[in-house]
C-alpha atoms as a PDB file:
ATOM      1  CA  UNK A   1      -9.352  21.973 -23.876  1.00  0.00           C
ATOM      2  CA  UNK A   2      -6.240  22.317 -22.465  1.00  0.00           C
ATOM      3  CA  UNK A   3      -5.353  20.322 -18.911  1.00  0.00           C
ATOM      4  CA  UNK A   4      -5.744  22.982 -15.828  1.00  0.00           C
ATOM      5  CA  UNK A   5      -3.136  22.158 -13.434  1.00  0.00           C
ATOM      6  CA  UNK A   6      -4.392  21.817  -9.586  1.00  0.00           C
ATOM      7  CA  UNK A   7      -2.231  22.155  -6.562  1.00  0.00           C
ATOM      8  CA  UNK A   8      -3.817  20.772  -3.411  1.00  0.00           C
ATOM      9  CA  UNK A   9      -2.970  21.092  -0.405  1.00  0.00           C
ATOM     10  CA  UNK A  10      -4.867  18.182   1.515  1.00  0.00           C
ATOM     11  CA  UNK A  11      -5.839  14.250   0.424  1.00  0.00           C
ATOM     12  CA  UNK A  12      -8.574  12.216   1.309  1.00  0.00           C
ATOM     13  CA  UNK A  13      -9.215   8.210   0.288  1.00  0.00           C
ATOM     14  CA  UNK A  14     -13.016   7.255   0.766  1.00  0.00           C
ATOM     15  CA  UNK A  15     -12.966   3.906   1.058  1.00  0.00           C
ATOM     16  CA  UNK A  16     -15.022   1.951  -1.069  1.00  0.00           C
ATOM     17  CA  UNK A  17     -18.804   0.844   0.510  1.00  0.00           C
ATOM     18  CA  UNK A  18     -18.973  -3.113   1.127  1.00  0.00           C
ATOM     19  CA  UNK A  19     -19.177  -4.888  -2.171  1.00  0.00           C
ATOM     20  CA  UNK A  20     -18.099  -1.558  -4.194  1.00  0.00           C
ATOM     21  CA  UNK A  21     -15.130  -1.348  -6.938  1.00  0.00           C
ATOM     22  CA  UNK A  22     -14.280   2.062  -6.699  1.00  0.00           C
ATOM     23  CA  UNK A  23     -11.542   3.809  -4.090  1.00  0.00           C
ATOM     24  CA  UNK A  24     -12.546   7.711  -4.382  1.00  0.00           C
ATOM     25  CA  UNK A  25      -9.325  10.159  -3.879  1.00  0.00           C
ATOM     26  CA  UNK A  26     -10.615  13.622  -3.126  1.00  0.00           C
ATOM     27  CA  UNK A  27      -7.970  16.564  -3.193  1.00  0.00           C
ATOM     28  CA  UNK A  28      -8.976  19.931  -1.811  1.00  0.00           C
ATOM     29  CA  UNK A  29      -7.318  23.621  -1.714  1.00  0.00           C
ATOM     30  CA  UNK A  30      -7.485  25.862   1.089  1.00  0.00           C
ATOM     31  CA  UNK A  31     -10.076  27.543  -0.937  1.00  0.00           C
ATOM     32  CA  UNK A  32     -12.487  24.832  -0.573  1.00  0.00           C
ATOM     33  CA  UNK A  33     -12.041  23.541  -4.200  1.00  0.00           C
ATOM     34  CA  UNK A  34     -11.675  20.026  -4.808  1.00  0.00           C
ATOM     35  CA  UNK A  35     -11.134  17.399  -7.502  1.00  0.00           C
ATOM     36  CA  UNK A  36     -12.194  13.752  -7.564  1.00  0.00           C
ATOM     37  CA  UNK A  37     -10.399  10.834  -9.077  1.00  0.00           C
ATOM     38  CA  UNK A  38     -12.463   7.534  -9.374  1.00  0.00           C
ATOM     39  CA  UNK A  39     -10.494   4.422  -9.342  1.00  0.00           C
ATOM     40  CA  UNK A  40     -11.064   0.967  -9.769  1.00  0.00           C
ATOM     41  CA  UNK A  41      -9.869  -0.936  -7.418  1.00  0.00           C
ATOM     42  CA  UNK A  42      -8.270  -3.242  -9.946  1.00  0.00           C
ATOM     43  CA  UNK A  43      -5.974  -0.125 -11.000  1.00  0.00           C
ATOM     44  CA  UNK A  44      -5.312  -0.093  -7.672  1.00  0.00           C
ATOM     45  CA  UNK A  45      -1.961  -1.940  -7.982  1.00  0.00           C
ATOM     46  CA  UNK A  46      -0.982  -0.403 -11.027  1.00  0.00           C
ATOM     47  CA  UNK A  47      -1.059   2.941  -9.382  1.00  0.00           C
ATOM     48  CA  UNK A  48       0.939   2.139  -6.696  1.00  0.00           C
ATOM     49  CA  UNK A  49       3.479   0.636  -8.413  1.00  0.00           C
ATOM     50  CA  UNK A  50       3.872   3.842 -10.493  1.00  0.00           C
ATOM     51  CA  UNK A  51       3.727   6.375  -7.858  1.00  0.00           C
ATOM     52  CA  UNK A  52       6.472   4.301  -5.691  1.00  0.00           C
ATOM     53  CA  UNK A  53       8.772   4.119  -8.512  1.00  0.00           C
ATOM     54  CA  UNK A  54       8.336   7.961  -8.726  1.00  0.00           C
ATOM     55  CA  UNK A  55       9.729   8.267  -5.199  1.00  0.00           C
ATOM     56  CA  UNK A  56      13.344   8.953  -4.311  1.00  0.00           C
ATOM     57  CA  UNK A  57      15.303   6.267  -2.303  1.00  0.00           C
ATOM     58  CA  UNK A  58      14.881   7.841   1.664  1.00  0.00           C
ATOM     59  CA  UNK A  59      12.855  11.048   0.587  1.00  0.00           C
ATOM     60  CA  UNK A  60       9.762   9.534   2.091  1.00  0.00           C
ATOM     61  CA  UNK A  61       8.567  10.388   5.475  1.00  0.00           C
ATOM     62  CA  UNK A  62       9.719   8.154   8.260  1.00  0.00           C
ATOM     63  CA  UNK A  63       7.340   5.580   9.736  1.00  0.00           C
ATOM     64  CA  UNK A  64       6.728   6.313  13.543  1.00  0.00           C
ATOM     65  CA  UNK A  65       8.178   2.710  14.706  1.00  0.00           C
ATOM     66  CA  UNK A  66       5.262   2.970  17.563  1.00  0.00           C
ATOM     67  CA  UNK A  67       3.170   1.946  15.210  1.00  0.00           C
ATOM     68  CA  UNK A  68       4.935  -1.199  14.718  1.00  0.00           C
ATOM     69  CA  UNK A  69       5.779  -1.603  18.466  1.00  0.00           C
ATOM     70  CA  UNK A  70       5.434  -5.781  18.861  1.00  0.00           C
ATOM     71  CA  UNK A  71       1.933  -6.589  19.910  1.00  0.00           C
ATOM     72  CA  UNK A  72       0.076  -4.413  17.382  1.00  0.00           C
ATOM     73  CA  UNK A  73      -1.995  -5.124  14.641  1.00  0.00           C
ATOM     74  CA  UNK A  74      -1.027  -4.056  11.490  1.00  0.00           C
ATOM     75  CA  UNK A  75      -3.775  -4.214   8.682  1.00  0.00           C
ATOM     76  CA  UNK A  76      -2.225  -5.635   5.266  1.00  0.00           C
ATOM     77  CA  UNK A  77      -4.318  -3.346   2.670  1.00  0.00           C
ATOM     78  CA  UNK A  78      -2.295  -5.238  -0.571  1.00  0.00           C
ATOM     79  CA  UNK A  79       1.464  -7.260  -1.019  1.00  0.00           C
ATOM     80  CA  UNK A  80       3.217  -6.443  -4.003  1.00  0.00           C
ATOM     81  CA  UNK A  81       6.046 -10.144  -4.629  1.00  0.00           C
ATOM     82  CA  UNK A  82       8.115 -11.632  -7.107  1.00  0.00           C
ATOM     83  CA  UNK A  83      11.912 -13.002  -7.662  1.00  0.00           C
ATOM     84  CA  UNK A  84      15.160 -11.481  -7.760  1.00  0.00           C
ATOM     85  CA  UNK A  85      18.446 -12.846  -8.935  1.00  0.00           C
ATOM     86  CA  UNK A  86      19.379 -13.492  -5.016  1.00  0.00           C
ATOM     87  CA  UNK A  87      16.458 -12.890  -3.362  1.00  0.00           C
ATOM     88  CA  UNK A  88      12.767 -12.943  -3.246  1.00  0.00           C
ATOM     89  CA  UNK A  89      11.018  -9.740  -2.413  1.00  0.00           C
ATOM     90  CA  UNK A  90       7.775  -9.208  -1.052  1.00  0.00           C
ATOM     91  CA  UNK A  91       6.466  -5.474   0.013  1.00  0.00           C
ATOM     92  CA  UNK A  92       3.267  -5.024   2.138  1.00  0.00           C
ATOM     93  CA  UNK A  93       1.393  -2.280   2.019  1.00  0.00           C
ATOM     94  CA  UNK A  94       0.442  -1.633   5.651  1.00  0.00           C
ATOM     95  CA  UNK A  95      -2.331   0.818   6.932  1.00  0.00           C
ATOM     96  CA  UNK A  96      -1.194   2.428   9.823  1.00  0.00           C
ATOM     97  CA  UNK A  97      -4.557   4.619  11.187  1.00  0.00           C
ATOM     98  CA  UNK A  98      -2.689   6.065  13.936  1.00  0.00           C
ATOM     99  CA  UNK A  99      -0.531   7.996  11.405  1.00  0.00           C
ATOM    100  CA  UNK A 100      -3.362   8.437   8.979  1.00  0.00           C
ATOM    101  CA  UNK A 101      -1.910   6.804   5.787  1.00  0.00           C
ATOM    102  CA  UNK A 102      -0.296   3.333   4.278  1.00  0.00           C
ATOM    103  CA  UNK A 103       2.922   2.217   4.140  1.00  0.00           C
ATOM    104  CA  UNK A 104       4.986   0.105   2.282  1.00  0.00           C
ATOM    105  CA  UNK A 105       7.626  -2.585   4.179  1.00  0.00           C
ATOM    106  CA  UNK A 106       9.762  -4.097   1.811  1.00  0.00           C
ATOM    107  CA  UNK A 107      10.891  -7.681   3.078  1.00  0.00           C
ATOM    108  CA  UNK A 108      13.391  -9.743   1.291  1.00  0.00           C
ATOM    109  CA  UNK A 109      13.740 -13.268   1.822  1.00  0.00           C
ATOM    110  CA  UNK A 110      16.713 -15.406   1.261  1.00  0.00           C
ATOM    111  CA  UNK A 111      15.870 -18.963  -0.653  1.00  0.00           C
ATOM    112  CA  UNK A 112      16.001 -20.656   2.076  1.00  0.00           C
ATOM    113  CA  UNK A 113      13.782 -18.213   4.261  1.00  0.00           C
ATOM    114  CA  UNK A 114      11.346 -17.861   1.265  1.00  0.00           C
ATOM    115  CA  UNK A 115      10.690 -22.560   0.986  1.00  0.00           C
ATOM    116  CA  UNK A 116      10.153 -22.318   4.914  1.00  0.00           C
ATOM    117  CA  UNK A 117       7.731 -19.615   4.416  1.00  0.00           C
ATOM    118  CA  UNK A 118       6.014 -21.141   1.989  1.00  0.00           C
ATOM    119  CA  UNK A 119       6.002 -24.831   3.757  1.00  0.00           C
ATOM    120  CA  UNK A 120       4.820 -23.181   6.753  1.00  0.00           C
ATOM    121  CA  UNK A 121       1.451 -21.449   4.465  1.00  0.00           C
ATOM    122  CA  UNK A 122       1.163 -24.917   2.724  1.00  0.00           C
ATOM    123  CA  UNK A 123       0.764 -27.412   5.762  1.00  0.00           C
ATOM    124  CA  UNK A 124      -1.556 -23.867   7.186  1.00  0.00           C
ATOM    125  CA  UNK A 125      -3.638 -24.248   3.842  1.00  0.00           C
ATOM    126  CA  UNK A 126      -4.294 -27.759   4.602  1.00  0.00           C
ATOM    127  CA  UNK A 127      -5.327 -28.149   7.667  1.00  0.00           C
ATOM    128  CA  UNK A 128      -8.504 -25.264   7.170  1.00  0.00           C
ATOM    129  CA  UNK A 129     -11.488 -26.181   6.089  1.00  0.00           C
END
């Protein structure tokens, strides 16, 4: 059977129950038809990772900067890190409700910036119970 291609015209992420594994993402047609995908939150990641490198550099849709107005809480929903030649990267994935969707907020740290970081979450780390 051959794959039937669907075009939908909204998204919706039901979040997983407490304790469950699985995000649901249900896309729907003005016609009331929908499709649901089932995923693992351990593919989670993955999935990201390959949509974002699908993405143009500055064809996404700006992030209204009220949302990140100082003073607010911004939910970290996952952090994608690791090393670069000159610099160490590390991208959170920020839920932003009032916009209805996540974001991603690349940060790069210098090596300096990226040891005081780190000192700073160490001497944290120890002094919890």
């Amino acid at each position: 059977m051959a794959d039937v291609e669907f075009r939908p015209d909204q998204l919706e992420v039901r979040a997983p129950e407490q304790g469950s594994t699985e995000v649901r993402l249900v896309w729907s047609r003005d016609t009331d038809e929908r499709r649901v995908v089932i995923l693992d939150k351990s593919q989670l990641p993955q999935v990201c990772a390959e949509l974002q490198g699908q993405i143009e550099p500055g064809s996404g849709v700006p992030i209204n900067l009220d949302s990140l107005r100082p003073g607010t809480t911004i939910s970290v929903t996952g952090l994608q890190f690791g090393p670069r030649a000159d610099h160490f990267r590390l991208t959170a994935l920020a839920d932003l409700p009032d916009q209805n969707r996540v974001v991603t907020i690349p940060l790069r740290f210098s090596k300096r910036d990226a040891e005081q970081c780190v000192n700073a979450m160490s001497q944290w780390l120890r002094t919890q119970p």
